[in-house]
Protein backbone atom coordinates (compact mmCIF):
# COMPACT_ATOMS: atom_id res chain seq x y z
CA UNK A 1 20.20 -13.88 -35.23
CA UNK A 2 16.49 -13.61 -33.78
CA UNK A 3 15.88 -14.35 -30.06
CA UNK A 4 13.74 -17.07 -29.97
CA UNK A 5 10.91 -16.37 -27.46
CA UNK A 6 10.30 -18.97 -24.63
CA UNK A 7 6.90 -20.20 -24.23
CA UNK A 8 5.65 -18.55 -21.01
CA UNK A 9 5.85 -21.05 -17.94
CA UNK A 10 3.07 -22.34 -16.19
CA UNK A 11 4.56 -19.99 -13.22
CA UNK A 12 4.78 -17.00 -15.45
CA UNK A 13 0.87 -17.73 -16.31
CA UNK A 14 -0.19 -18.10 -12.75
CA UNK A 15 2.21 -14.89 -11.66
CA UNK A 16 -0.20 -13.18 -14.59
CA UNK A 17 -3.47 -14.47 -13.73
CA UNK A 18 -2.89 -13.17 -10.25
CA UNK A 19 -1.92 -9.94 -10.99
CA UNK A 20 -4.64 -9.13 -13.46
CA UNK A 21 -7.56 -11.56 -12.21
CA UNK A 22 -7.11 -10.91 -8.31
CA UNK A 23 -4.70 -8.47 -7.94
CA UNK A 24 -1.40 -9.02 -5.78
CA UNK A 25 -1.85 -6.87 -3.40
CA UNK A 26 -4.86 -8.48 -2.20
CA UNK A 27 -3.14 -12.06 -1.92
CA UNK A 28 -2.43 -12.80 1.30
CA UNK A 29 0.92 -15.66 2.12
CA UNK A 30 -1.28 -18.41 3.47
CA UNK A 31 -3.29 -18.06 -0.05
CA UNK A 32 -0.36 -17.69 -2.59
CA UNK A 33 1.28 -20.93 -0.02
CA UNK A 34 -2.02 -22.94 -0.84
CA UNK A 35 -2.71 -22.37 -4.59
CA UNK A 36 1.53 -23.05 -5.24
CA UNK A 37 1.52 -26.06 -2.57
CA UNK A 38 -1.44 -27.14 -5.16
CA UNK A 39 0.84 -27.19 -8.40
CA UNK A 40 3.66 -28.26 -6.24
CA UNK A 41 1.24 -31.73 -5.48
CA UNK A 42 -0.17 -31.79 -9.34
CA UNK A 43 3.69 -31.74 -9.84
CA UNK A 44 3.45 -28.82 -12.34
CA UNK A 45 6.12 -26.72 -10.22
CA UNK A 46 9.18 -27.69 -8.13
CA UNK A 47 9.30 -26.81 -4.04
CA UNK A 48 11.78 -24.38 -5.17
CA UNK A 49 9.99 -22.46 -8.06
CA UNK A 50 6.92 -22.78 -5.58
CA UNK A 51 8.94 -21.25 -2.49
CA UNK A 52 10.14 -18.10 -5.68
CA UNK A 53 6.69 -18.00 -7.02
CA UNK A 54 5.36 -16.95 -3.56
CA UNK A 55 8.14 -14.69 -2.36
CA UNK A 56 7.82 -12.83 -5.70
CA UNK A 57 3.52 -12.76 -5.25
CA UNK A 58 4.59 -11.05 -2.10
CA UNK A 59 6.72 -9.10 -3.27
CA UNK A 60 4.68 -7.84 -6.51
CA UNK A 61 1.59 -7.54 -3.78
CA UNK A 62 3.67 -5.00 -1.24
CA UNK A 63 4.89 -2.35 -4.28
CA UNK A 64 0.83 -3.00 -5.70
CA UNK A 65 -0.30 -1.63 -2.37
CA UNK A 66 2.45 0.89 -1.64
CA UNK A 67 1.25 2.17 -5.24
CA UNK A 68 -2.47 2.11 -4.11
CA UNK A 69 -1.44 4.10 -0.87
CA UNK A 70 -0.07 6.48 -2.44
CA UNK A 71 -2.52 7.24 -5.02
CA UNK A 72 -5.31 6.82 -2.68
CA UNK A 73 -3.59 9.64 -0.61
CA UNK A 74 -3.11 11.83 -3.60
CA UNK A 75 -7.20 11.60 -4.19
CA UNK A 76 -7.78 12.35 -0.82
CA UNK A 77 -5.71 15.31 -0.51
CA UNK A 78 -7.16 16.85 -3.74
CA UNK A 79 -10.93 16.06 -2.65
CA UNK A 80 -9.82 17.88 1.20
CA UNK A 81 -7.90 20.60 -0.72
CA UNK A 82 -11.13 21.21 -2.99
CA UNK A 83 -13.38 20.82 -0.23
CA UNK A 84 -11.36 23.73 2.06
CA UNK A 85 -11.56 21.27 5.09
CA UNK A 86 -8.78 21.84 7.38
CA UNK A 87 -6.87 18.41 8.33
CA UNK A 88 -6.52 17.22 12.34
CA UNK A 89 -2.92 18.26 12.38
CA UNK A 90 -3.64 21.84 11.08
CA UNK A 91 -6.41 22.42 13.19
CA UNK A 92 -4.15 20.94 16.08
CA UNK A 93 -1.16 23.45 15.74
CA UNK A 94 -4.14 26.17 15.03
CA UNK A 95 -5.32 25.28 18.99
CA UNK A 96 -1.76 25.44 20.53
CA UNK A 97 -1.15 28.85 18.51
CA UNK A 98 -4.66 29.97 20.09
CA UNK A 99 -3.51 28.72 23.81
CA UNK A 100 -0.01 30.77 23.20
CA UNK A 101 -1.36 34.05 22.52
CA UNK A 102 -4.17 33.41 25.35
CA UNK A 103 -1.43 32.77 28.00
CA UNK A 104 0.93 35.73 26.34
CA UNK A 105 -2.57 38.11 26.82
CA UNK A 106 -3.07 37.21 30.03
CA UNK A 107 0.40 37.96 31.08
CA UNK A 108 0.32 41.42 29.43
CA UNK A 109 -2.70 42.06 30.93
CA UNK A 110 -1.30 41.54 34.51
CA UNK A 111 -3.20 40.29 37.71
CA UNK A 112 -6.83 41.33 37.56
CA UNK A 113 -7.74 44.51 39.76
């Protein structure tokens, strides 16, 4: 027999609106609380699909943005690798390196005549 397919919900709907029109990961709680409390009052959703709607917007928001991060870091290490620009951390362990071989010279090199 052929699954009948269920009419998307007016939650599913809103869950997709979000996620295409504004983008989870830029909903914050106290904005996902006040368009869901406003279904909740038209009476369109129950408290508890409203309380699951928003923990899932949150939810769907935090991997959005963990995926952003990490592309966002992936562009910026390719344009720093292309550019030859040496990050903070390099140039950091590049100084102490420096100061090492300054203080190993100078002891070589004994007290000064």
């Amino acid at each position: 027999m052929a699954e009948e397919k269920k009419a998307p919900t007016l939650r599913d709907l809103f869950l997709r609106s979000v996620e295409f029109g504004l983008g989870a990961a830029a909903l914050t709680r106290e904005t996902a609380q006040k368009v869901v409390d406003e279904l909740v009052a038209k009476g369109e959703v129950s408290r508890a699909e409203a309380r699951e709607t928003v923990s899932e917007l949150l939810e769907r928001g935090q991997r959005q943005k963990e995926q952003l991060d990490q592309y966002l870091a992936g562009v910026v290490s390719g344009v720093l690798e292309k550019a030859d620009l040496a990050r903070a951390s390099q140039v950091r362990k590049l100084e102490a390196r420096i100061a090492e071989l300054e203080a190993r010279l100078l002891r070589q090199a004994g007290p000064p005549a």
